[in-house]
C-alpha atoms as a PDB file:
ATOM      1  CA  UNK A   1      74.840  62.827  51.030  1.00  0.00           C
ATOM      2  CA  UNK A   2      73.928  62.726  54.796  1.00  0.00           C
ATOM      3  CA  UNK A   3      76.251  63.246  57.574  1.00  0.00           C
ATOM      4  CA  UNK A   4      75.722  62.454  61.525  1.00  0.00           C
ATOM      5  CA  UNK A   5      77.102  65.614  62.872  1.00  0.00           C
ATOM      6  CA  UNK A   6      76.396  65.412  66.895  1.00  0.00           C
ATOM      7  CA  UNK A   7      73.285  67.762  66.944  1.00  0.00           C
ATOM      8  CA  UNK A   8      71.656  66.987  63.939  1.00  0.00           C
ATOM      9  CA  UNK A   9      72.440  65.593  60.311  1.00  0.00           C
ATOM     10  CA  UNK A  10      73.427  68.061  57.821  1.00  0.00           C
ATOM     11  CA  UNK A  11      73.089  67.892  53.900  1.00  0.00           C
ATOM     12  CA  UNK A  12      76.478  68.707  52.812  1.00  0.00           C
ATOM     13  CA  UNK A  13      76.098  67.958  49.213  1.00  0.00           C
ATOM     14  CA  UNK A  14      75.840  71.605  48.284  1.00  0.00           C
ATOM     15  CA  UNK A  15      78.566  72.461  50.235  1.00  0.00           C
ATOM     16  CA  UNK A  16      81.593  72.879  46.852  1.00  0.00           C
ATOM     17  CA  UNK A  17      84.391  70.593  46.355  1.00  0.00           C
ATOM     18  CA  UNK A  18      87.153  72.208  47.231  1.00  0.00           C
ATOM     19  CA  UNK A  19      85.740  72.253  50.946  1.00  0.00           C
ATOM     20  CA  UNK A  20      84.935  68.487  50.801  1.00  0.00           C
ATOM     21  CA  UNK A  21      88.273  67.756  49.555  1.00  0.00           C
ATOM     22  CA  UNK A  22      90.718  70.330  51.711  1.00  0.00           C
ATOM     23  CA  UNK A  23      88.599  68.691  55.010  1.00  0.00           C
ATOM     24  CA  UNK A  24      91.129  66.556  56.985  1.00  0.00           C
ATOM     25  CA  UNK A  25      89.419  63.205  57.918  1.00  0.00           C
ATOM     26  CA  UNK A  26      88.009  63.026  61.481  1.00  0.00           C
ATOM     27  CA  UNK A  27      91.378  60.688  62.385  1.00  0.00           C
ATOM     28  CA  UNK A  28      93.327  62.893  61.322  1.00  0.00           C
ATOM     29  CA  UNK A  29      91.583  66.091  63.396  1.00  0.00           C
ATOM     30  CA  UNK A  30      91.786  63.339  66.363  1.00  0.00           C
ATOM     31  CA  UNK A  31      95.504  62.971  65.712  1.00  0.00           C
ATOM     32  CA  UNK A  32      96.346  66.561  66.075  1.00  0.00           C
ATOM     33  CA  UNK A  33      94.065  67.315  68.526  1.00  0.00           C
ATOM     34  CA  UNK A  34      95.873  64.541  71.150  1.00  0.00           C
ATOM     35  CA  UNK A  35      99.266  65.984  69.725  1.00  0.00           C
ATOM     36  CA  UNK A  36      98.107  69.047  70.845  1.00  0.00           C
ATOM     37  CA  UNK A  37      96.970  68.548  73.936  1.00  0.00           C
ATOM     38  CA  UNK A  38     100.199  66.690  74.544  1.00  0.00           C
ATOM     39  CA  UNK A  39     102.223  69.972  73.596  1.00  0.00           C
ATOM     40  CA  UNK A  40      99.801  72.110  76.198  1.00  0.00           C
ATOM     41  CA  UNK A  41     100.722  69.390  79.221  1.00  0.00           C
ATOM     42  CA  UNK A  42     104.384  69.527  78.318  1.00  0.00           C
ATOM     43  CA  UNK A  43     104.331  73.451  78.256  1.00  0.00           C
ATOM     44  CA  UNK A  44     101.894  72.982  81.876  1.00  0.00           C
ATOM     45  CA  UNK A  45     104.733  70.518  83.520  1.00  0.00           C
ATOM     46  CA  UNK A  46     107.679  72.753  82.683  1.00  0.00           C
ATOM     47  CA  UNK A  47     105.241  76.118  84.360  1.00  0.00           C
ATOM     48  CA  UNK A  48     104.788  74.207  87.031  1.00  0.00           C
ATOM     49  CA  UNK A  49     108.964  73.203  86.992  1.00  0.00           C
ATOM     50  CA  UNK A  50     109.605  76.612  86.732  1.00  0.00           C
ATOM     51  CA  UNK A  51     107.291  77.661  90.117  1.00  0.00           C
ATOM     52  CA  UNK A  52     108.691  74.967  91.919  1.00  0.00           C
ATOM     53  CA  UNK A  53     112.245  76.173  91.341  1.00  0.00           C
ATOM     54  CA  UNK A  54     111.165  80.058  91.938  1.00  0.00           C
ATOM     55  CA  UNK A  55     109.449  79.286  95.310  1.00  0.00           C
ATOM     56  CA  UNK A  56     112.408  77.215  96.095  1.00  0.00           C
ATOM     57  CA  UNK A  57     114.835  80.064  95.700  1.00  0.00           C
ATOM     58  CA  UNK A  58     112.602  82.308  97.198  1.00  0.00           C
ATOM     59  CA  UNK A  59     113.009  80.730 100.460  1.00  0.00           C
ATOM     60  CA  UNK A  60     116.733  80.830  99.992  1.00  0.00           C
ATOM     61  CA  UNK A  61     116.947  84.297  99.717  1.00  0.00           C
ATOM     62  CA  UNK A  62     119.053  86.307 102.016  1.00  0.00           C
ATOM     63  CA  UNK A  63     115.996  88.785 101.777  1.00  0.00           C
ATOM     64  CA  UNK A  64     113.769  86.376 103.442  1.00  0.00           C
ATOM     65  CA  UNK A  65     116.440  85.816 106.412  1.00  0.00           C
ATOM     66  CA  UNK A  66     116.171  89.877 107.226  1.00  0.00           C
ATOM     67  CA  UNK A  67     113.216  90.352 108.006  1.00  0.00           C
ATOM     68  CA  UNK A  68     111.729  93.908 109.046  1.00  0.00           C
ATOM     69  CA  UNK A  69     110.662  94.302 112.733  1.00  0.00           C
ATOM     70  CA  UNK A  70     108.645  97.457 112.509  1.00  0.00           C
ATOM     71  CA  UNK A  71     107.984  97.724 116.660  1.00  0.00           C
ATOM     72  CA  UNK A  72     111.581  97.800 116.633  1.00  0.00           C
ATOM     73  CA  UNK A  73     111.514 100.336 114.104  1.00  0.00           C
ATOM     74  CA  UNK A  74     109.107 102.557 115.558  1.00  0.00           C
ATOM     75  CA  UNK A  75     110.670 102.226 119.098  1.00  0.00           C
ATOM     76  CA  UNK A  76     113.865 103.394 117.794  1.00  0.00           C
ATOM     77  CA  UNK A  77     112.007 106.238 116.134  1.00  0.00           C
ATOM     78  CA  UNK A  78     110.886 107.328 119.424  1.00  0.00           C
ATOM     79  CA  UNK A  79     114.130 107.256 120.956  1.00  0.00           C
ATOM     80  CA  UNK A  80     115.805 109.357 118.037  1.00  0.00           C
ATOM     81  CA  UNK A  81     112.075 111.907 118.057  1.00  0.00           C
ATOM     82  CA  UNK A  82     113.433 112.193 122.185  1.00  0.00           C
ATOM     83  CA  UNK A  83     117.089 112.815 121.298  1.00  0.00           C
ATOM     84  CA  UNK A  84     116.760 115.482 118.473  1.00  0.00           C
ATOM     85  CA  UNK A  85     113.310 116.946 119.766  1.00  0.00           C
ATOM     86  CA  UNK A  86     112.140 119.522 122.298  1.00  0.00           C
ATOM     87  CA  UNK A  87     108.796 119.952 124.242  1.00  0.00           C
ATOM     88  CA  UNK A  88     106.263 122.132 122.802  1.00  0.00           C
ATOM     89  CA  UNK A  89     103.828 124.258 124.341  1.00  0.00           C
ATOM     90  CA  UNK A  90     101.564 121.261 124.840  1.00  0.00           C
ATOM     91  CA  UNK A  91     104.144 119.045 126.982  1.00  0.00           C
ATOM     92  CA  UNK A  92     104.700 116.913 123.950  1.00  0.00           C
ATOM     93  CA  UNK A  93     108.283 116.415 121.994  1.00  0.00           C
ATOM     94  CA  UNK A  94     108.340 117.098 118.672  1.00  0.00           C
ATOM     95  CA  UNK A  95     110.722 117.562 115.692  1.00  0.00           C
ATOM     96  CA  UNK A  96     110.914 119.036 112.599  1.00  0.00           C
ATOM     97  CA  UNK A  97     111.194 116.262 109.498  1.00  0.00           C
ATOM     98  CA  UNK A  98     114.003 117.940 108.256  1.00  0.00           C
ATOM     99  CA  UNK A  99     116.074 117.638 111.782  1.00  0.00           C
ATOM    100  CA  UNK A 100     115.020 113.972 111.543  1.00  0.00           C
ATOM    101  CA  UNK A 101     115.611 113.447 107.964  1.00  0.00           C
ATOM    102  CA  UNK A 102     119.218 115.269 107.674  1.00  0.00           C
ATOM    103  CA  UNK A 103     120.107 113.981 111.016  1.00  0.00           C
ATOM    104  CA  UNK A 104     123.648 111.301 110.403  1.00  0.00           C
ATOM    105  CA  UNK A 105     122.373 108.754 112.948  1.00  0.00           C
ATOM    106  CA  UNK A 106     118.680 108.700 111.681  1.00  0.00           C
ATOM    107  CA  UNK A 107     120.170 108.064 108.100  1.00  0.00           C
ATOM    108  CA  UNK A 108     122.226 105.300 109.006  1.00  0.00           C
ATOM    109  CA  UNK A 109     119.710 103.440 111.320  1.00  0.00           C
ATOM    110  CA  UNK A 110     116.778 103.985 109.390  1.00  0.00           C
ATOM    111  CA  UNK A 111     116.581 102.600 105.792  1.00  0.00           C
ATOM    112  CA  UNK A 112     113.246 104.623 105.308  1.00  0.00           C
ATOM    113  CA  UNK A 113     112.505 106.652 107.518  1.00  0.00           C
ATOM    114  CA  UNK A 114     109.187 107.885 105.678  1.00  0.00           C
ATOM    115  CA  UNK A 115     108.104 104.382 105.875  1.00  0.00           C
ATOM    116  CA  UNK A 116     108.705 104.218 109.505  1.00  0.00           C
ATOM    117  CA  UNK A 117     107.042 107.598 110.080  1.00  0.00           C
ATOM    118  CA  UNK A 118     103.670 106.167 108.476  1.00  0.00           C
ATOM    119  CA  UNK A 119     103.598 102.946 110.676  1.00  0.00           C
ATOM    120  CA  UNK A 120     104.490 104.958 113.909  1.00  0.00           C
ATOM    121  CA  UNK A 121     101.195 107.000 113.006  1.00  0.00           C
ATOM    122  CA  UNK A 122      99.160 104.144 112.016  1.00  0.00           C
ATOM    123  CA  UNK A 123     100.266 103.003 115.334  1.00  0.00           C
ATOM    124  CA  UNK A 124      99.252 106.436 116.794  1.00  0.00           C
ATOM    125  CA  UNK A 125     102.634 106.929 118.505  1.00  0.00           C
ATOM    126  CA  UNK A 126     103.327 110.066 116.304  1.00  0.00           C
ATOM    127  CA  UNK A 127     101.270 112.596 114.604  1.00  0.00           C
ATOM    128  CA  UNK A 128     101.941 114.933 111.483  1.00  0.00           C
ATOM    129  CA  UNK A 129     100.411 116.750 109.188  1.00  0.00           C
ATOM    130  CA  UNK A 130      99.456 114.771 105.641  1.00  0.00           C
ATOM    131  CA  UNK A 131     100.297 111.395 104.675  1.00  0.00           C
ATOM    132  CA  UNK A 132     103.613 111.373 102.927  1.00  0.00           C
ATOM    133  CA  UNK A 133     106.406 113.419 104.257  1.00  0.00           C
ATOM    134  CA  UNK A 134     108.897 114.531 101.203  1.00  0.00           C
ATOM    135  CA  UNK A 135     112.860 115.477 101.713  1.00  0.00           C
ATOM    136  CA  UNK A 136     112.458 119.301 101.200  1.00  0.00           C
ATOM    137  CA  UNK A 137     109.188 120.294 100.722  1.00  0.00           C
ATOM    138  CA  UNK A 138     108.227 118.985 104.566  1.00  0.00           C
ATOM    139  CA  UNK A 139     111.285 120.001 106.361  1.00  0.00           C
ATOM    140  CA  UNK A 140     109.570 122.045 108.427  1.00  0.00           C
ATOM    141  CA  UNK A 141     106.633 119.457 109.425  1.00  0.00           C
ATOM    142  CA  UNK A 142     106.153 119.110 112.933  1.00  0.00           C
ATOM    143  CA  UNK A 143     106.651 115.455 114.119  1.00  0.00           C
ATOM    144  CA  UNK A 144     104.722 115.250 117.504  1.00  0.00           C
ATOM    145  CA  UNK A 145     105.264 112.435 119.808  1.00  0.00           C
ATOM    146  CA  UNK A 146     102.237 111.449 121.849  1.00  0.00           C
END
């Protein structure tokens, strides 16, 4: 027996009966192919549902309504570097991280300080030694204003 198989014929005579037999006919393959690709558009539309309604509450976030200003930031920074600071040999102010860090008012105006430490040095408004400045093990860190 001689089957049209796409690429070639194949002789599937020698193939045994219990393979002929358990083989769904090609209507049948056909029928659960479409039902499955009917399953995988359903399960696609409700995904895409599901973004739709997670970008929409993503704009009504109150988290989206603050947003941070981080020249703001950083130009409070300065001002609290000038209040707590003194001048160093060079002319410059500077203060210790732990005097900024323990400080009352630079706790309650800055939500992370650390954070606003790094962008005021990206900026090059400040300089300190390292990268990350730790509660404890940099209290005694310079913080120079420049």
């Amino acid at each position: 027996m001689w089957r049209h198989h796409g690429v070639g014929l194949f002789f599937i005579s020698c193939l045994p009966q219990s393979i002929l037999r358990e083989t769904p006919p090609i209507q049948e393959i056909q029928k659960r192919r479409t039902s499955a690709n009917v399953e995988i558009h359903k399960i696609e539309l409700a995904a895409k549902q599901h973004l739709s309604q997670l970008t929409h509450l993503h704009r009504l976030s109150p988290f989206n309504a603050v947003t941070m200003n981080v020249d703001h930031e950083v130009s409070l920074l300065v001002e609290e570097i000038r209040r707590l600071g003194t001048e160093n040999a060079d002319g410059k102010i500077s203060v210790t991280f732990g005097v900024l860090f323990n400080d009352d008012k630079c706790a309650n105006l800055f939500e992370a300080l650390v954070g606003t430490l790094r962008a005021a040095k990206r900026k090059k408004i400040v300089t300190y030694q390292g990268e990350l400045l730790l509660q404890g093990v940099h209290d005694n860190v310079d913080v120079i204003l420049l």
